[in-house]
N, C-alpha and C. Protein backbone atom coordinates (compact mmCIF):
# COMPACT_ATOMS: atom_id res chain seq x y z
N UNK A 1 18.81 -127.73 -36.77
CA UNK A 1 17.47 -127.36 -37.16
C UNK A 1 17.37 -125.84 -37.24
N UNK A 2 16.82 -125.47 -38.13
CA UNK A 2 15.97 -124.05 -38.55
C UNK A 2 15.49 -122.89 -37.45
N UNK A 3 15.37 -122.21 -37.35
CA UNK A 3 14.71 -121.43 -36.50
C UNK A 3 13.33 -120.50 -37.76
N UNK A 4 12.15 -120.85 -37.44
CA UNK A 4 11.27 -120.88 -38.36
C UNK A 4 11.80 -119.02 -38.60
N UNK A 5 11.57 -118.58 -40.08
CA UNK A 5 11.48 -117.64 -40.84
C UNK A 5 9.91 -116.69 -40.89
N UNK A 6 10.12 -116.03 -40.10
CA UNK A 6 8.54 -115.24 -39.95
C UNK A 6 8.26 -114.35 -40.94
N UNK A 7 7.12 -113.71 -41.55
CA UNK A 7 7.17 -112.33 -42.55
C UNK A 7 6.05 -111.81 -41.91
N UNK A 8 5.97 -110.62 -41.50
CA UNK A 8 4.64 -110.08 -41.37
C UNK A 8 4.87 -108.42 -42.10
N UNK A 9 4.00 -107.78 -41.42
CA UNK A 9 3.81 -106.69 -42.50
C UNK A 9 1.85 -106.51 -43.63
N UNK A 10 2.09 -105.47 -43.36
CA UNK A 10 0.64 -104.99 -44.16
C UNK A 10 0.19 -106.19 -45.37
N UNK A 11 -0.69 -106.13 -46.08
CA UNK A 11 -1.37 -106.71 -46.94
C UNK A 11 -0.88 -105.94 -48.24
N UNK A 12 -0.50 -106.93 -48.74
CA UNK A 12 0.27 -106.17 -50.22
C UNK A 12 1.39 -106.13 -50.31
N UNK A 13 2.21 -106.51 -49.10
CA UNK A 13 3.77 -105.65 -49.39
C UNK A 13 4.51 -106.93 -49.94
N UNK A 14 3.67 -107.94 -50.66
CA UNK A 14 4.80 -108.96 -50.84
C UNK A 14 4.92 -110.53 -49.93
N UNK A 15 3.83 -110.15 -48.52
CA UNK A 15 4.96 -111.94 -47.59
C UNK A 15 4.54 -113.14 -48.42
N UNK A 16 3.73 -113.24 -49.05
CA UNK A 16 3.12 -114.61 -49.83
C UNK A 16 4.38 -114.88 -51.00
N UNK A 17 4.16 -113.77 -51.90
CA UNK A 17 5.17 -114.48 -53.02
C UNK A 17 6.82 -114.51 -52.11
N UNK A 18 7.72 -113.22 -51.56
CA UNK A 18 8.53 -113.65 -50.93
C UNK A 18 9.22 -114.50 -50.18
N UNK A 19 7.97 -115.44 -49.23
CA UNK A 19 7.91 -116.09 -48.54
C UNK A 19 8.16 -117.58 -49.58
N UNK A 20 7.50 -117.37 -50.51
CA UNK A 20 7.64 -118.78 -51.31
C UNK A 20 8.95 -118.78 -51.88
N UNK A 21 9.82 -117.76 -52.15
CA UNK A 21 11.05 -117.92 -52.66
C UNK A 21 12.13 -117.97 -51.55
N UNK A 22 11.53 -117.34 -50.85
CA UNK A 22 12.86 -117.61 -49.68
C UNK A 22 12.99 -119.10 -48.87
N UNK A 23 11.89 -119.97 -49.08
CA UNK A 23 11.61 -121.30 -48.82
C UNK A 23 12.05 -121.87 -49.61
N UNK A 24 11.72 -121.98 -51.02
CA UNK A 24 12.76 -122.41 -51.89
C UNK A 24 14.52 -122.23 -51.55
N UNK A 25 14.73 -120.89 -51.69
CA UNK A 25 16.29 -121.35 -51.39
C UNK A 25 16.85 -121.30 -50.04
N UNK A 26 15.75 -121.52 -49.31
CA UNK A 26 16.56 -122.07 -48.21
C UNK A 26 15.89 -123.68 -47.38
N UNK A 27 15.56 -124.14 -48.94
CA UNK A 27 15.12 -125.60 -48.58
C UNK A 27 14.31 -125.78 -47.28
N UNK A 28 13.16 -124.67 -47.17
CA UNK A 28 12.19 -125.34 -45.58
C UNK A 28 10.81 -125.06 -46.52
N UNK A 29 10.11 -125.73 -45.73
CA UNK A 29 8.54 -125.70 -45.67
C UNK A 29 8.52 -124.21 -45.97
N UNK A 30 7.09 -123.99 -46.63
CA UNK A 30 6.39 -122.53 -46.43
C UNK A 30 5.24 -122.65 -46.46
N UNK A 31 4.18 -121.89 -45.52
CA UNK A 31 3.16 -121.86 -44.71
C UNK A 31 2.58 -120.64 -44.98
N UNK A 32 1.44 -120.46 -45.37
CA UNK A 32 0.56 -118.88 -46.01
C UNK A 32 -0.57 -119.12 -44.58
N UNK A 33 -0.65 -118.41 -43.61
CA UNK A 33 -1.70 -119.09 -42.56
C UNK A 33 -2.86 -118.42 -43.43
N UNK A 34 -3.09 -117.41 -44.07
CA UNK A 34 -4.00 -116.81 -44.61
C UNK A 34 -4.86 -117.56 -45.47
N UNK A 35 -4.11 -118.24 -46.46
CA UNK A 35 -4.24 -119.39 -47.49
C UNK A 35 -4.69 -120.76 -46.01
N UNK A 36 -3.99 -121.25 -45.31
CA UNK A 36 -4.15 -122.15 -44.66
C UNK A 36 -5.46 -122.13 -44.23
N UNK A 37 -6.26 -120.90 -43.81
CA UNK A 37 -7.41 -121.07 -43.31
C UNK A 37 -8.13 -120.77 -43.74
N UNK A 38 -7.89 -120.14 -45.54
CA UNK A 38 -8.93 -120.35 -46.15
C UNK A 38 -9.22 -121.81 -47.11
N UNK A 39 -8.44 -122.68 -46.87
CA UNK A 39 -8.51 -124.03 -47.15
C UNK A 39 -9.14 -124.53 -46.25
N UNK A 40 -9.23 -124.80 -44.89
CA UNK A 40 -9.82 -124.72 -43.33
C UNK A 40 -10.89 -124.90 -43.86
N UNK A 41 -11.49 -123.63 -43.88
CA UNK A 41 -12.86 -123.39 -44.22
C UNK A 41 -13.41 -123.28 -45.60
N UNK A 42 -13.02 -123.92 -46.41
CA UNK A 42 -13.34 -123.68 -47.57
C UNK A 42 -14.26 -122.24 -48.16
N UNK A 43 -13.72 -120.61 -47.65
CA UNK A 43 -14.04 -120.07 -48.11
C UNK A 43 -13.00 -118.59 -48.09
N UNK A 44 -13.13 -117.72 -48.75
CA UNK A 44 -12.16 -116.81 -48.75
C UNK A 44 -12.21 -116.26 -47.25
N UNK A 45 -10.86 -115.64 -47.22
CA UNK A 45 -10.99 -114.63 -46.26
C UNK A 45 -12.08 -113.54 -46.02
N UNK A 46 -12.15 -112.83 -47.22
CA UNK A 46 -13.13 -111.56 -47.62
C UNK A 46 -14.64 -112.10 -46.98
N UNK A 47 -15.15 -113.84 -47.32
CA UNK A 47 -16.08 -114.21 -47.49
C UNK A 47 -16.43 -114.53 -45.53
N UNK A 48 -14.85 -115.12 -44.86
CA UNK A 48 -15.58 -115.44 -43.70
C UNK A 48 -15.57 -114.38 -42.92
N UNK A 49 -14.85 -113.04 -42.96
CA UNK A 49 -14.98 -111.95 -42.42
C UNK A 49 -16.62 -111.42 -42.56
N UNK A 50 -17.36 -111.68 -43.54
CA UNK A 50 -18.42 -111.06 -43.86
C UNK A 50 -19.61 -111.87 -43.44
N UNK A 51 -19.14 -113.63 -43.44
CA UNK A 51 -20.41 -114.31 -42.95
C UNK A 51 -19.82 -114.30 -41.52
N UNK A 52 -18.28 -114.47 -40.22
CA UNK A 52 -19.01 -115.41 -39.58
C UNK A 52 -18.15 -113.95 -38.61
N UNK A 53 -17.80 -112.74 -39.25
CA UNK A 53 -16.94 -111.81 -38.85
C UNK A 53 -15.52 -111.84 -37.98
N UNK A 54 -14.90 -110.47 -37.95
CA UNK A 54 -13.59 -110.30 -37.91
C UNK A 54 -13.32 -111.08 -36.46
N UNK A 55 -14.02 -110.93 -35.62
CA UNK A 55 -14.15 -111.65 -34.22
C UNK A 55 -13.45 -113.47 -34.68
N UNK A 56 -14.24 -113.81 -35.33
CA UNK A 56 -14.40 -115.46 -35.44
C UNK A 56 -13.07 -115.54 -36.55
N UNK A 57 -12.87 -114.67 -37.40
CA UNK A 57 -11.71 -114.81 -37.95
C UNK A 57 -10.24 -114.79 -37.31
N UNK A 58 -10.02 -113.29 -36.54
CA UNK A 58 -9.09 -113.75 -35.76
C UNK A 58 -8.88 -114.71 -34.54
N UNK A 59 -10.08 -115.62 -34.10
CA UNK A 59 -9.64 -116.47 -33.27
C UNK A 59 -9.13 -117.70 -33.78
N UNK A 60 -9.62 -117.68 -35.24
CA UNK A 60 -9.01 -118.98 -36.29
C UNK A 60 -7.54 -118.55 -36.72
N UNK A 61 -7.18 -117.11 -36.90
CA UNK A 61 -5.94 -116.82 -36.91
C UNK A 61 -5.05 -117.29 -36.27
N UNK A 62 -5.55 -116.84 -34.87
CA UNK A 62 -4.33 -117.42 -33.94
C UNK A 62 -4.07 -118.80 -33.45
N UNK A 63 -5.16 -119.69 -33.87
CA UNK A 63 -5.22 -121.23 -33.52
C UNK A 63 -4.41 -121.65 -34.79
N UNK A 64 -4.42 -121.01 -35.71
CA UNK A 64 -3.66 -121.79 -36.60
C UNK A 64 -2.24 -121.27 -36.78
N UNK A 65 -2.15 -119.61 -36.51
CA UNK A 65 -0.82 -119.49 -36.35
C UNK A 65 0.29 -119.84 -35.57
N UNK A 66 -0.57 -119.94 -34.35
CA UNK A 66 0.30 -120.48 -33.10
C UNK A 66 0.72 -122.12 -33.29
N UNK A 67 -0.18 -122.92 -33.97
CA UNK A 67 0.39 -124.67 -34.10
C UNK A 67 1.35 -124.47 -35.56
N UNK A 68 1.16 -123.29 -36.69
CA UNK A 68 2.36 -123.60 -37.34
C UNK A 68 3.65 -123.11 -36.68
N UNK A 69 3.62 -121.55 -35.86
CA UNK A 69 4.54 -121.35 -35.42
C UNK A 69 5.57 -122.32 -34.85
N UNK A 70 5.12 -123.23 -34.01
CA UNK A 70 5.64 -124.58 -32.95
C UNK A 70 6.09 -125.43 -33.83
N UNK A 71 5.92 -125.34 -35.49
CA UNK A 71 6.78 -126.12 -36.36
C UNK A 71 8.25 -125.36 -36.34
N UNK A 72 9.18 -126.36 -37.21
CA UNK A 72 10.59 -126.00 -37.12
C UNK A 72 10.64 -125.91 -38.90
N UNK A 73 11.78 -125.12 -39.07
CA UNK A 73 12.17 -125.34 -40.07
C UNK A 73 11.47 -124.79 -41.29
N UNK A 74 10.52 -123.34 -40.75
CA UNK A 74 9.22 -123.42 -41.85
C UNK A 74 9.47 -121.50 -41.77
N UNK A 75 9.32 -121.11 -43.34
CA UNK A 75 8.95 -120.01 -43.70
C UNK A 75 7.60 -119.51 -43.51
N UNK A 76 7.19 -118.58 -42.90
CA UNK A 76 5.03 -118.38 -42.38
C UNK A 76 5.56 -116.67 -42.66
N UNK A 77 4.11 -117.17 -43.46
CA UNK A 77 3.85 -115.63 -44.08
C UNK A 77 2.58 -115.35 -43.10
N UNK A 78 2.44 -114.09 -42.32
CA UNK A 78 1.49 -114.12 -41.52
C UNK A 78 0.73 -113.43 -42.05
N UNK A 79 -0.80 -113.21 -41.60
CA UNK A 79 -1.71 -112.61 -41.89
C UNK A 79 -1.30 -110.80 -41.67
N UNK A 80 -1.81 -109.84 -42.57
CA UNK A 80 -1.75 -108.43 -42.32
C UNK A 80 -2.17 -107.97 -41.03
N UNK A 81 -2.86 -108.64 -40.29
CA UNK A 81 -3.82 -108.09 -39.06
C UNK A 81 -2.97 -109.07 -37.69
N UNK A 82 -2.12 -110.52 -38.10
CA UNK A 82 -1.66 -111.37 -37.17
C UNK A 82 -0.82 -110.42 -36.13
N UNK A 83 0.03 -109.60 -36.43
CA UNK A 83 1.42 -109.31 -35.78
C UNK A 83 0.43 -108.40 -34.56
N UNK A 84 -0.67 -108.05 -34.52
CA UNK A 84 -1.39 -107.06 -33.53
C UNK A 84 -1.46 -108.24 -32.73
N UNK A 85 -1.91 -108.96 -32.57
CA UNK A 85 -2.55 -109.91 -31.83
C UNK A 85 -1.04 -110.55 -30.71
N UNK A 86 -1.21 -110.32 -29.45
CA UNK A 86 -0.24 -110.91 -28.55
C UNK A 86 0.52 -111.95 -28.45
N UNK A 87 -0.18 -112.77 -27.99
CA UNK A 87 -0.14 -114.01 -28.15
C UNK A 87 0.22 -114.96 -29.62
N UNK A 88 0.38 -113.96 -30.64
CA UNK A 88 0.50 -114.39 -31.91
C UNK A 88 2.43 -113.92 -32.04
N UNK A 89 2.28 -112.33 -31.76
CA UNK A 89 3.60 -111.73 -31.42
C UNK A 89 4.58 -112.38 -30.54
N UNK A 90 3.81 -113.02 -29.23
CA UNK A 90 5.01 -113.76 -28.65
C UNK A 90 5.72 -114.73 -28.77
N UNK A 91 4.71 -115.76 -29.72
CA UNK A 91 5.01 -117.22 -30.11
C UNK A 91 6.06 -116.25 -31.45
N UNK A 92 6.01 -116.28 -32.08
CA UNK A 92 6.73 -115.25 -33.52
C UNK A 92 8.12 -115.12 -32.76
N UNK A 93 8.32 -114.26 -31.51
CA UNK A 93 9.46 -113.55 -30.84
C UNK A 93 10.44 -115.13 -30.64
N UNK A 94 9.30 -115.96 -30.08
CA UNK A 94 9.78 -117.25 -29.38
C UNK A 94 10.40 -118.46 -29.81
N UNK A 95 9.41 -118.63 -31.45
CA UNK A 95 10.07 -119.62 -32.57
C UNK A 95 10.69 -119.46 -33.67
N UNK A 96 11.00 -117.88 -33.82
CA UNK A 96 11.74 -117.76 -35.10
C UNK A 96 12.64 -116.26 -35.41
N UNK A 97 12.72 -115.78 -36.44
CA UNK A 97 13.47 -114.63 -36.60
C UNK A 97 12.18 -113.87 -37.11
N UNK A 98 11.86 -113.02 -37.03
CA UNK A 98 10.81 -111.95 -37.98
C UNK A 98 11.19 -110.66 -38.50
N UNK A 99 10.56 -110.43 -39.28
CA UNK A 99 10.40 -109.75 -40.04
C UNK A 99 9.71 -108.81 -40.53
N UNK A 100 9.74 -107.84 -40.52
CA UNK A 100 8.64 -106.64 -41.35
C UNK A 100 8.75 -105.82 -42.50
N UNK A 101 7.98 -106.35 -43.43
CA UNK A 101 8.38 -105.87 -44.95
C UNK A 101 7.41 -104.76 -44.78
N UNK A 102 8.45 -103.29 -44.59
CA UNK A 102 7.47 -102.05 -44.63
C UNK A 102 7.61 -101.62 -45.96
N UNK A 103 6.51 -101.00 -45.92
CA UNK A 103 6.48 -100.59 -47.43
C UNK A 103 5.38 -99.17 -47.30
N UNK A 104 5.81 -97.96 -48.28
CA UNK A 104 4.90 -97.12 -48.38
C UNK A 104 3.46 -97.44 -48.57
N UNK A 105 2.98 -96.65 -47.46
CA UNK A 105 0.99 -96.88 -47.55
C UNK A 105 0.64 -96.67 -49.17
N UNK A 106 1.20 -95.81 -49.74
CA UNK A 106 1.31 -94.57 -51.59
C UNK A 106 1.31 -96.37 -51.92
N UNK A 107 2.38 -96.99 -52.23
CA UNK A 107 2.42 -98.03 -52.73
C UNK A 107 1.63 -99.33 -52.41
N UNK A 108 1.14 -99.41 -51.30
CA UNK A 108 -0.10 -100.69 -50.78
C UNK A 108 -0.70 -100.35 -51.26
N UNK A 109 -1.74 -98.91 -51.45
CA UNK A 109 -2.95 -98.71 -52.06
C UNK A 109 -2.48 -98.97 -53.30
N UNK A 110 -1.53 -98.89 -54.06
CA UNK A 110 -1.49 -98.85 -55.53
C UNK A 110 -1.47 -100.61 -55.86
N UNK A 111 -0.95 -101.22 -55.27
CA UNK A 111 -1.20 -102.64 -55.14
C UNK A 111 -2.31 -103.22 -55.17
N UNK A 112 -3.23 -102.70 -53.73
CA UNK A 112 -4.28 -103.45 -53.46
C UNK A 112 -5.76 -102.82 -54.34
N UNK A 113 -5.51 -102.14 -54.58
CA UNK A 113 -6.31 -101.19 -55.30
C UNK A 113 -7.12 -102.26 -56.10
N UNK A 114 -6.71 -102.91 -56.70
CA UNK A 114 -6.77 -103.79 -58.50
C UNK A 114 -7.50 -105.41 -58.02
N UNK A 115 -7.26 -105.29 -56.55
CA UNK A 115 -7.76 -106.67 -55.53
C UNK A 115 -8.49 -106.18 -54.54
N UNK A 116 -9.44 -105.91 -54.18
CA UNK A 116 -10.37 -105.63 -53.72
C UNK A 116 -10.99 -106.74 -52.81
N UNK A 117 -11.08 -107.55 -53.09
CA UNK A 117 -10.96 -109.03 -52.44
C UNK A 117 -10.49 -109.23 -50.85
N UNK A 118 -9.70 -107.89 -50.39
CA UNK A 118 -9.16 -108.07 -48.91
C UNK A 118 -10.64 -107.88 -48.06
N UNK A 119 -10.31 -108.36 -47.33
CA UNK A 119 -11.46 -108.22 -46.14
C UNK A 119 -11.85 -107.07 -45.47
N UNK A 120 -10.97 -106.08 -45.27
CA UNK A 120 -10.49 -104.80 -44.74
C UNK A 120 -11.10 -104.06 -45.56
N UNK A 121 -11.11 -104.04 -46.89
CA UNK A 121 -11.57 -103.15 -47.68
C UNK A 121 -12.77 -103.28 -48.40
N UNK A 122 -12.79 -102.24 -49.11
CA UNK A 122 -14.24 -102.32 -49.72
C UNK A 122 -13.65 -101.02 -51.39
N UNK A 123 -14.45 -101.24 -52.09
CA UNK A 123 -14.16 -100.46 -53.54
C UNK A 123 -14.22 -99.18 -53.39
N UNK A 124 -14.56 -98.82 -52.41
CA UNK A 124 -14.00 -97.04 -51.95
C UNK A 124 -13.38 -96.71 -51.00
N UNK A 125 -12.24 -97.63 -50.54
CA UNK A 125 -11.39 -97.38 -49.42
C UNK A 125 -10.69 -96.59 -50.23
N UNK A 126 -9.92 -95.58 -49.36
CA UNK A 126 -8.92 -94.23 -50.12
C UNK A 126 -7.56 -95.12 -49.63
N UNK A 127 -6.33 -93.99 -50.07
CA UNK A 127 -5.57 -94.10 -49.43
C UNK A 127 -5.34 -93.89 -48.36
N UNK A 128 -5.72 -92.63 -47.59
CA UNK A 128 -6.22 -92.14 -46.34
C UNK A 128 -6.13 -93.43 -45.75
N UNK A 129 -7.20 -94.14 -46.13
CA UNK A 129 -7.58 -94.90 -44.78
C UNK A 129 -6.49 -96.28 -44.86
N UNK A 130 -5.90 -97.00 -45.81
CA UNK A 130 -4.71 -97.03 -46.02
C UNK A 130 -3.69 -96.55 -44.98
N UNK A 131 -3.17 -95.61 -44.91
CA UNK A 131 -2.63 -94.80 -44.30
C UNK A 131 -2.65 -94.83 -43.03
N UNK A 132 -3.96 -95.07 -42.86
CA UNK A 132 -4.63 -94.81 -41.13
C UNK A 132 -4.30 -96.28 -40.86
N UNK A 133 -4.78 -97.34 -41.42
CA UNK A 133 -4.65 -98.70 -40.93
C UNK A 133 -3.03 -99.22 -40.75
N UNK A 134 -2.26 -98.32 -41.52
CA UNK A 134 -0.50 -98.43 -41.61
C UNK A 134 0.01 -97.78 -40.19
N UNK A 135 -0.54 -96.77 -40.08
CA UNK A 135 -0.03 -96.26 -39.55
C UNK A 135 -0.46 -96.79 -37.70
N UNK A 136 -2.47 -97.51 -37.71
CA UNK A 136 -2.48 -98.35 -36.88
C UNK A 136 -1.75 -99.41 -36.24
N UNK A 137 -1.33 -100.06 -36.98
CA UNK A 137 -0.35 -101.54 -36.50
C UNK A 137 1.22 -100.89 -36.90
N UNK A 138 1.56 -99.94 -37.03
CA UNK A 138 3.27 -99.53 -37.18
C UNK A 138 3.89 -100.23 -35.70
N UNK A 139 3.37 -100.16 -34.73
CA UNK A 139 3.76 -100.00 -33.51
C UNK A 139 4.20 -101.06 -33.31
N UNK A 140 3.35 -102.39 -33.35
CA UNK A 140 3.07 -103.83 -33.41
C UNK A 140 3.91 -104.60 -34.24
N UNK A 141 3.85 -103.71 -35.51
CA UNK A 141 4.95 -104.58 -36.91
C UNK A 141 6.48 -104.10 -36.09
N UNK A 142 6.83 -103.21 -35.57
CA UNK A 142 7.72 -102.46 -35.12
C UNK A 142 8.15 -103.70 -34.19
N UNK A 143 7.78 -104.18 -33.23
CA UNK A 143 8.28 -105.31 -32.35
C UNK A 143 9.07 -106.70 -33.45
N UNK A 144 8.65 -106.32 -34.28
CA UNK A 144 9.57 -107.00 -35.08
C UNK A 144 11.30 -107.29 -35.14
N UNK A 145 12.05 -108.69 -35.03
CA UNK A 145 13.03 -109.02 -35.18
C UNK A 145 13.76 -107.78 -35.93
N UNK A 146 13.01 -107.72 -36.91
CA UNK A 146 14.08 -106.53 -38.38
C UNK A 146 13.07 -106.41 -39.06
N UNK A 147 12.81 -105.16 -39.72
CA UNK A 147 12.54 -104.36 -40.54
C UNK A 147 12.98 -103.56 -41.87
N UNK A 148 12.44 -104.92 -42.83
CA UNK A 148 12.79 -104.28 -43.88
C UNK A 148 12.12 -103.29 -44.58
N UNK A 149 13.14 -102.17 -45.15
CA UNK A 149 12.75 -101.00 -45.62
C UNK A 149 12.53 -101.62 -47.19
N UNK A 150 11.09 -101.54 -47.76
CA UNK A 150 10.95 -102.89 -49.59
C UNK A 150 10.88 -101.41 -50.47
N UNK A 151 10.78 -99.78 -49.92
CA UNK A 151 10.85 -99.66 -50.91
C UNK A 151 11.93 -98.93 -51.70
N UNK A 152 11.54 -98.53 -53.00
CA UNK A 152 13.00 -98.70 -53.57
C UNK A 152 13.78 -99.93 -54.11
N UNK A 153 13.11 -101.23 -53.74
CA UNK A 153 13.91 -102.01 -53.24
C UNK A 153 12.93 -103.31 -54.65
N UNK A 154 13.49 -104.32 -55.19
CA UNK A 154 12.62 -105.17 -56.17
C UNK A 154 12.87 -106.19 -54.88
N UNK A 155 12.26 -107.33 -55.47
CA UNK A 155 11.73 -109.06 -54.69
C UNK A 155 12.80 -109.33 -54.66
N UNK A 156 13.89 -109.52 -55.67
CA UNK A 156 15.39 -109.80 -55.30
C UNK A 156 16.00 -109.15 -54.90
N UNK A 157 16.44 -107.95 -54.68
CA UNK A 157 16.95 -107.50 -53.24
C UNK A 157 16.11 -107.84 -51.85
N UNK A 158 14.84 -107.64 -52.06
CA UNK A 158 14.49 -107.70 -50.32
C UNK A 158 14.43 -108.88 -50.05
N UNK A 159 14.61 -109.78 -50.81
CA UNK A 159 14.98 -111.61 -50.37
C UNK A 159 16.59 -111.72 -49.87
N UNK A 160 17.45 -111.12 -50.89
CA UNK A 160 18.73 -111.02 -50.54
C UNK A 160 19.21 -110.31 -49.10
N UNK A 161 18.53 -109.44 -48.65
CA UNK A 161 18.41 -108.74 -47.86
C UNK A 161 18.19 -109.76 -46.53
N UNK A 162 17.08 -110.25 -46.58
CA UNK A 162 16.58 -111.00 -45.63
C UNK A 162 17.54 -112.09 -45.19
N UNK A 163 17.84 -112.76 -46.49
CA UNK A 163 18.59 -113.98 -46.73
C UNK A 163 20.04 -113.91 -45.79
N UNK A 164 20.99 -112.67 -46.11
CA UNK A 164 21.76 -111.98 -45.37
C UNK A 164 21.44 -112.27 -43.68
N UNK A 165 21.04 -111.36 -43.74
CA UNK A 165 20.63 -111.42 -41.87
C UNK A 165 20.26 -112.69 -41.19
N UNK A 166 19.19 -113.76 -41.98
CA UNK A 166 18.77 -115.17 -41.52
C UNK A 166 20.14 -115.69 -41.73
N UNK A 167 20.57 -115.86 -42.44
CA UNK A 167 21.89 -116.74 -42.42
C UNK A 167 22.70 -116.21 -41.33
N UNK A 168 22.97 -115.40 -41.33
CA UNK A 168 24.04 -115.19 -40.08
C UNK A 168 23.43 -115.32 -39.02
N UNK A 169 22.42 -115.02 -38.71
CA UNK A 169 22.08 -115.66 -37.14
C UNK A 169 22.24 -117.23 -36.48
């Protein structure tokens, strides 16, 4: 059996689509908890941050990250904000290999910029603050298994990359 495949890392850098290809070729489940709980609740992220706030969101975070974590065999793309949270970090350390797709703040803002839709943000977040929120959770993403360096780097290398290291463990 598998040792579940973790991704965490900022918003933008990629764990959703990555995560779906690296499940593909390595034949396991893949798990978006982000997506998962906005199916949950039938409403966006952006939307339950704003009706039921960030409080009530991350306690749905971690109830749902922690029962996929305890699955086997499963690629989980975690939420941008999950890897802060303890108890989210330890189950992660405990059921699988992880991961941190770092990526220049210059390049998240240029990403997220065009999606506005994150919860975190709003249509006049700078890069600055970008920056500030990167540079907030560095510490946290840092407890990470491995750290991949994405930039420079396209979706097929930093899968290959990953792919590398999971296999040999």
């Amino acid at each position: 059996m598998k040792k579940n495949l973790i991704l965490t890392g900022m918003m933008g850098v990629g764990k959703s689509s990555i995560g779906r290809d690296l499940s593909s070729k390595l034949n396991m489940e893949f798990k978006d908890i982000d997506i998962i709980i906005e199916k949950k609740l039938s409403l966006s992220i952006s939307k339950i941050f704003k009706m039921k706030g960030e409080k009530f969101f991350r306690e749905i975070e971690e109830k749902e990250t922690i029962a996929y974590l305890n699955k086997k065999n499963t690629v989980i793309a975690l939420g941008g904000g999950a890897f802060i949270n303890q108890k989210i970090r330890d189950e992660t350390i405990k059921s699988g290999i992880s991961f941190w797709l770092d990526l220049d703040a210059k390049v998240i803002f240029q990403r997220i910029k065009v999606n506005m839709k994150r919860p975190l943000l709003s249509s006049n977040t700078s890069e600055n603050e970008i920056k500030k929120l990167c540079k907030s959770r560095e510490m946290a993403y840092s407890l990470s298994n491995y750290r991949i360096d994405c930039n420079a780097k396209n979706k097929n290398q930093i899968i290959k990359e990953i792919l590398n290291i999971y296999e040999s463990k």
